[in-house]
N, C-alpha and C. Protein backbone atom coordinates (compact mmCIF):
# COMPACT_ATOMS: atom_id res chain seq x y z
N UNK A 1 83.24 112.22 107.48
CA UNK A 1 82.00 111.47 107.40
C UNK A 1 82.26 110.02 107.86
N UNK A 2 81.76 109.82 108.77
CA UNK A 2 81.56 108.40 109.35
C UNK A 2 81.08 107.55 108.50
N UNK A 3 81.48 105.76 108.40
CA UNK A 3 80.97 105.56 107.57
C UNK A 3 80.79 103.66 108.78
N UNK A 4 80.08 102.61 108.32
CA UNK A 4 79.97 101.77 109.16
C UNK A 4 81.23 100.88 109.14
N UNK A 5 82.31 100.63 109.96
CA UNK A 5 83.10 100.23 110.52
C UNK A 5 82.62 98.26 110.80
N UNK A 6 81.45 98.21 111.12
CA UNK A 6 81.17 96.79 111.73
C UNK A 6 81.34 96.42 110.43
N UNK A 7 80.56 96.89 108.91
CA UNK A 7 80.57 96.36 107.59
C UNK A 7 81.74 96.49 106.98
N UNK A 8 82.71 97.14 107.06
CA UNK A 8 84.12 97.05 107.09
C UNK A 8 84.38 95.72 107.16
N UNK A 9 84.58 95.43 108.54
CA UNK A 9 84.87 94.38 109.15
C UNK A 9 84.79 93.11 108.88
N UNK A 10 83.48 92.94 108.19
CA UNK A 10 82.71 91.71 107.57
C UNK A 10 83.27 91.53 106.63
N UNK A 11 83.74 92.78 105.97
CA UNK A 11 83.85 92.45 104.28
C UNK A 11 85.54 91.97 104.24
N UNK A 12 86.35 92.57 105.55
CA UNK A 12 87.73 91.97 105.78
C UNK A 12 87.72 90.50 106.06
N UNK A 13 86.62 90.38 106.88
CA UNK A 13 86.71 88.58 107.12
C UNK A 13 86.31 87.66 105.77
N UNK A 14 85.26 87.95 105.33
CA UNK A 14 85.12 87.91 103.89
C UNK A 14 85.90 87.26 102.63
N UNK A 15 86.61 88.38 102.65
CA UNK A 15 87.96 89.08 101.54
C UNK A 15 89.30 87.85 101.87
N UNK A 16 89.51 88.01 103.20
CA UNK A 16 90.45 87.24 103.75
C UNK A 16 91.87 87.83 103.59
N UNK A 17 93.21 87.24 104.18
CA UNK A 17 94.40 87.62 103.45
C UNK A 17 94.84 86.90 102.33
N UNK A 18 94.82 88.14 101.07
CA UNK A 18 95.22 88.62 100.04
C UNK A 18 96.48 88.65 99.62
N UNK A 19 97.57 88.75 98.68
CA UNK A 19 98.63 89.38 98.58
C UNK A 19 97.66 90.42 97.69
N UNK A 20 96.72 89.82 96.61
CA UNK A 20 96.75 91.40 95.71
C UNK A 20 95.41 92.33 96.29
N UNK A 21 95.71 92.36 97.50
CA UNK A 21 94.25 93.26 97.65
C UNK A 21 94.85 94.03 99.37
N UNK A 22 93.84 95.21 98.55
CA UNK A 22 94.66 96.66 99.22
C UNK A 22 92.96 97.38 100.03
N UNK A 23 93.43 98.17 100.99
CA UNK A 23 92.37 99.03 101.68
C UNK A 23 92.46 100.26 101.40
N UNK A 24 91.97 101.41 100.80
CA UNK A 24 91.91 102.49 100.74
C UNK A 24 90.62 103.44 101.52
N UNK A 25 91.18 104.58 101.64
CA UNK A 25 89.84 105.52 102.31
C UNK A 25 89.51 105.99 100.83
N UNK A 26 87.82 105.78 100.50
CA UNK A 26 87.32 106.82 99.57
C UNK A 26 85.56 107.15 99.49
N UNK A 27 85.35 107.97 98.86
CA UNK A 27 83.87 107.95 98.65
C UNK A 27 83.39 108.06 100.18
N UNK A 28 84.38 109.06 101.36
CA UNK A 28 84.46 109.09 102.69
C UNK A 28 83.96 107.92 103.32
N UNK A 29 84.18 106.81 102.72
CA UNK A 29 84.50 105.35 103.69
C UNK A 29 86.15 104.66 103.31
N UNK A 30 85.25 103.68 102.59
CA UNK A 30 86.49 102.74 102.61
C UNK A 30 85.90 101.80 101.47
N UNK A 31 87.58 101.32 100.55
CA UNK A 31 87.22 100.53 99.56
C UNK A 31 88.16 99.33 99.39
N UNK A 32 87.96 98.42 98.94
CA UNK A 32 89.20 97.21 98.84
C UNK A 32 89.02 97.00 97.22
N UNK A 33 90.35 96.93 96.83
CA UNK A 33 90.95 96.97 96.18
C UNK A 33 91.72 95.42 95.47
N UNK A 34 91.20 94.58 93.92
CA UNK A 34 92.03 94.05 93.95
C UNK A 34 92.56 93.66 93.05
N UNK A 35 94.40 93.54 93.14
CA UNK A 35 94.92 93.93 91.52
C UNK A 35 95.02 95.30 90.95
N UNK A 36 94.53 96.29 92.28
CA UNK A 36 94.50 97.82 91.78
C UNK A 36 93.16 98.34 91.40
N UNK A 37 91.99 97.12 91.22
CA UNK A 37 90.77 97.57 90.53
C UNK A 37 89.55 97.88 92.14
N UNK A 38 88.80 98.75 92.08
CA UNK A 38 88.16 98.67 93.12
C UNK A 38 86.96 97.37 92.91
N UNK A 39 86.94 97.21 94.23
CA UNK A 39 86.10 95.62 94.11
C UNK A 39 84.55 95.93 94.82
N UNK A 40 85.01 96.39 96.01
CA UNK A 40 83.82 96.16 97.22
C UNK A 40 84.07 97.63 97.94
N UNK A 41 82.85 98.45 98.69
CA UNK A 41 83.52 99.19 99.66
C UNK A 41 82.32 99.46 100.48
N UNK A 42 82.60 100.40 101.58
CA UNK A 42 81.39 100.90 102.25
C UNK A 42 81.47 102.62 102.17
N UNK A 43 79.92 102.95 102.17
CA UNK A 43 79.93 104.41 102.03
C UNK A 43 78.59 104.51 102.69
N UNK A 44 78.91 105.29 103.88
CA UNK A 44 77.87 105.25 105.20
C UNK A 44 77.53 104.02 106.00
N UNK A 45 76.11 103.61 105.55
CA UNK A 45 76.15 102.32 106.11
C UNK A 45 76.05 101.30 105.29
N UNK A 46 76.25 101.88 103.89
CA UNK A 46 75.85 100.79 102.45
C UNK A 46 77.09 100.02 101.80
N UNK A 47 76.73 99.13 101.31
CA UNK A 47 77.69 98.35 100.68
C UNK A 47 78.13 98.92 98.98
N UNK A 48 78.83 99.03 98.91
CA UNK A 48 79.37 99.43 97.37
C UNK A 48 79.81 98.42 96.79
N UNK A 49 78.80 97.93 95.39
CA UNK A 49 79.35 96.77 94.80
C UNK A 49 79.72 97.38 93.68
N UNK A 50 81.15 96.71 92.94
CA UNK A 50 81.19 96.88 91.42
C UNK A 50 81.14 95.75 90.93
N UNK A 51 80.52 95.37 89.63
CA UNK A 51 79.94 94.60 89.14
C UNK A 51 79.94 94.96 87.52
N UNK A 52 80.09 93.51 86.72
CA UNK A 52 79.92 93.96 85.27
C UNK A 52 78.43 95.00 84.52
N UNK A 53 79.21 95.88 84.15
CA UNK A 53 78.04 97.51 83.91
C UNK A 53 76.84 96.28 83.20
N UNK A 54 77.07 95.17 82.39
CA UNK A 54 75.80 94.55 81.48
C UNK A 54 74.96 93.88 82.53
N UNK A 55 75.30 93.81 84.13
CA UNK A 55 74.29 93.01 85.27
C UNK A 55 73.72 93.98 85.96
N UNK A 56 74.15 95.71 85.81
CA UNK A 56 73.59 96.73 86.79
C UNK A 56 72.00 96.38 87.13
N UNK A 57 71.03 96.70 85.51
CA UNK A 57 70.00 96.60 85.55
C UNK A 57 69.01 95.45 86.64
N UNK A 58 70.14 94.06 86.01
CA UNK A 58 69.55 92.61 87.14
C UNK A 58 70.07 92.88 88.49
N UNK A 59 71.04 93.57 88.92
CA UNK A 59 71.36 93.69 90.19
C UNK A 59 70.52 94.93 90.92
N UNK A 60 69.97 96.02 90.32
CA UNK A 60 69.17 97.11 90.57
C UNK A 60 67.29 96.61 90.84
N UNK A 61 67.64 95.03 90.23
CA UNK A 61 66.07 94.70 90.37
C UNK A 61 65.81 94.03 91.95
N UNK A 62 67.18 93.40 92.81
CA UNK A 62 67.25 92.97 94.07
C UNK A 62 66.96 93.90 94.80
N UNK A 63 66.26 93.27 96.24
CA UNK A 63 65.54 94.04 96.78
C UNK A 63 67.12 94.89 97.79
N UNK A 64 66.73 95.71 98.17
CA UNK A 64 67.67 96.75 99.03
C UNK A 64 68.94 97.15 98.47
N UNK A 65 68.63 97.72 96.78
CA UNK A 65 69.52 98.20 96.12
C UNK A 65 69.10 99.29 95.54
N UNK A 66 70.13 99.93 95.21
CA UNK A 66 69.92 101.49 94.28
C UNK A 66 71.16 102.00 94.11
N UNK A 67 71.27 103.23 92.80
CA UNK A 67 72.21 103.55 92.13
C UNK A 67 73.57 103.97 92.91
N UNK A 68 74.35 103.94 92.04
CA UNK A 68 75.82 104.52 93.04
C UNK A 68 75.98 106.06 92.19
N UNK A 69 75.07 106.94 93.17
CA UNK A 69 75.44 108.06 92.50
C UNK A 69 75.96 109.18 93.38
N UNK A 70 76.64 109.34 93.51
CA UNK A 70 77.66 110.56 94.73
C UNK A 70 77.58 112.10 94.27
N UNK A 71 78.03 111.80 92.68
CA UNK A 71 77.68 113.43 91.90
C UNK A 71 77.92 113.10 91.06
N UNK A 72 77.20 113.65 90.25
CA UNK A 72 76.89 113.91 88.31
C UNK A 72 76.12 112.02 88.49
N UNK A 73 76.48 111.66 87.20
CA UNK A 73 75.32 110.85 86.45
C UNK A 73 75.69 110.01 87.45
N UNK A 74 74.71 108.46 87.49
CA UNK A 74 74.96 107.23 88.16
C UNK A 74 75.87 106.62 86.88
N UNK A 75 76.78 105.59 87.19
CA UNK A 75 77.66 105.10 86.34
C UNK A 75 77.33 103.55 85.90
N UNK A 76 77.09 102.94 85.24
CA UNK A 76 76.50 101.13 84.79
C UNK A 76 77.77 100.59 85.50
N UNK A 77 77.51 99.44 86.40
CA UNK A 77 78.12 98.66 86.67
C UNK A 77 78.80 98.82 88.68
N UNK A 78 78.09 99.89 88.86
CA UNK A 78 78.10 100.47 90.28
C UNK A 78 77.09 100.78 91.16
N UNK A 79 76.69 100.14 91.78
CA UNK A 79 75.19 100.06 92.62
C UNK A 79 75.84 100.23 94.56
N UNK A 80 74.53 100.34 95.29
CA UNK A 80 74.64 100.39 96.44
C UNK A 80 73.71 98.97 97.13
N UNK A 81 74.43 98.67 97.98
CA UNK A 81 73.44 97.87 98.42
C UNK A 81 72.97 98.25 100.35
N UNK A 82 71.94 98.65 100.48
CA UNK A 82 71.86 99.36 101.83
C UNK A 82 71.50 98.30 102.77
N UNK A 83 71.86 98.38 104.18
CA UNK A 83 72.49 97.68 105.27
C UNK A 83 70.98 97.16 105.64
N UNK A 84 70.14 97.56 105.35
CA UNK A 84 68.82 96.46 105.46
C UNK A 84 68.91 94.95 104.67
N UNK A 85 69.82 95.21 103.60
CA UNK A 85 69.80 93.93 102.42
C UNK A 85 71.35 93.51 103.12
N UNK A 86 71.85 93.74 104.11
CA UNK A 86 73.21 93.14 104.61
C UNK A 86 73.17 92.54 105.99
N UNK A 87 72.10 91.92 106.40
CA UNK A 87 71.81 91.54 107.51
C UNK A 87 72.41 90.29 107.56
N UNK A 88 71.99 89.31 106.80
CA UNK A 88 72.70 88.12 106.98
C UNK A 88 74.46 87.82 106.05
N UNK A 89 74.90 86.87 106.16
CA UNK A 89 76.23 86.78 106.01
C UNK A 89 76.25 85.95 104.44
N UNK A 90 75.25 84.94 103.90
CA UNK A 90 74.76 84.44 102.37
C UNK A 90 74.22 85.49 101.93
N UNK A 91 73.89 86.62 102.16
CA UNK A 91 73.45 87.77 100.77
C UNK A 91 74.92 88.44 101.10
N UNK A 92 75.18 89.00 101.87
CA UNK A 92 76.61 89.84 101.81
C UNK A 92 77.39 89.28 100.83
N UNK A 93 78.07 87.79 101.43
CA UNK A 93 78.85 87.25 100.86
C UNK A 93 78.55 86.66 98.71
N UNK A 94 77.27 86.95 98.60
CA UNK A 94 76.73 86.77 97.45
C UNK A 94 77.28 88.15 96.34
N UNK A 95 77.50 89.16 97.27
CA UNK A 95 77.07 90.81 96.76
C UNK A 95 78.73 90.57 96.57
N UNK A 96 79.87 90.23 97.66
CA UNK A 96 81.45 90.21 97.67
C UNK A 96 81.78 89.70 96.44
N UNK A 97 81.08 88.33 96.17
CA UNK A 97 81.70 87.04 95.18
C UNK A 97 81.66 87.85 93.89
N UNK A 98 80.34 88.29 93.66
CA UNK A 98 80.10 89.09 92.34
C UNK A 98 81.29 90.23 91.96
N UNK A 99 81.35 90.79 92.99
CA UNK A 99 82.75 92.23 92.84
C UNK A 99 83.73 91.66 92.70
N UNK A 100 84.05 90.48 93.70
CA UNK A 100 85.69 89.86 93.33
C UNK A 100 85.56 89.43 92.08
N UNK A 101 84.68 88.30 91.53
CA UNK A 101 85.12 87.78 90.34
C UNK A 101 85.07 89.12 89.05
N UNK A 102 84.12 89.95 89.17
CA UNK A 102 84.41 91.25 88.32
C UNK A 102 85.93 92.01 88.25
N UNK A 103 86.07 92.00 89.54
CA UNK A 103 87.45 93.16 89.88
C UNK A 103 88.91 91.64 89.19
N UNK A 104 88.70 90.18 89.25
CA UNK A 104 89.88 89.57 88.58
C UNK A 104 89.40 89.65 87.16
N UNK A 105 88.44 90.09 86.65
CA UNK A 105 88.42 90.03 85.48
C UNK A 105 89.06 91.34 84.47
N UNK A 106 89.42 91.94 85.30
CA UNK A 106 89.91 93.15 84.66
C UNK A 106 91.42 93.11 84.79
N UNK A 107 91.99 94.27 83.74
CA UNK A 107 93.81 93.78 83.95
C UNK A 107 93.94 94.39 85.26
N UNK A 108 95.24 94.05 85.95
CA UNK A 108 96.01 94.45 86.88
C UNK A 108 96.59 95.70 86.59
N UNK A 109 96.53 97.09 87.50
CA UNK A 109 96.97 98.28 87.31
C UNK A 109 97.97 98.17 88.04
């Protein structure tokens, strides 16, 4: 499954070089990783944010979002954000900041 490559890309320039942050294939795209925790990824042409599960609801109320549900239940604290709401580079980078500071808030695996 193909997944968007250009939003990849963005989210590498983004992200920047890291020592603690890693690229993995999953959810048949791609996810970055940091400290071991997943942060940010893409799955098709959508953005995958993780985010503290107590902001899902306020982040589900922005426009060009909806649940992160792949199979079985949707999970709190995992949303999609679809490539209509990723047009400019201040909402992207708004959707990144939120996942990074979530993903250092958790221990290191």
């Amino acid at each position: 499954m193909a997944f968007d490559e250009r939003l990849a890309e963005r989210i590498r320039k983004r992200l920047g070089k890291r020592k603690e942050l890693a690229e993995k294939k999953m959810f048949g795209g791609v996810a970055f990783l940091l400290n071991g925790n997943m942060c940010v990824g893409v799955h098709k042409q959508d953005l995958i944010v993780r985010l503290d599960p107590e902001d899902t609801d306020k982040a589900l109320a922005e426009p060009h979002t909806r649940v992160f549900d792949l199979s079985g239940p949707p999970m709190k604290g995992w949303i999609l954000v679809e490539s209509g709401g990723l047009k400019d580079e201040k909402t992207l980078g708004k959707w990144i900041r939120l996942s990074v500071d979530y993903a250092f808030s958790l221990p290191k695996k």
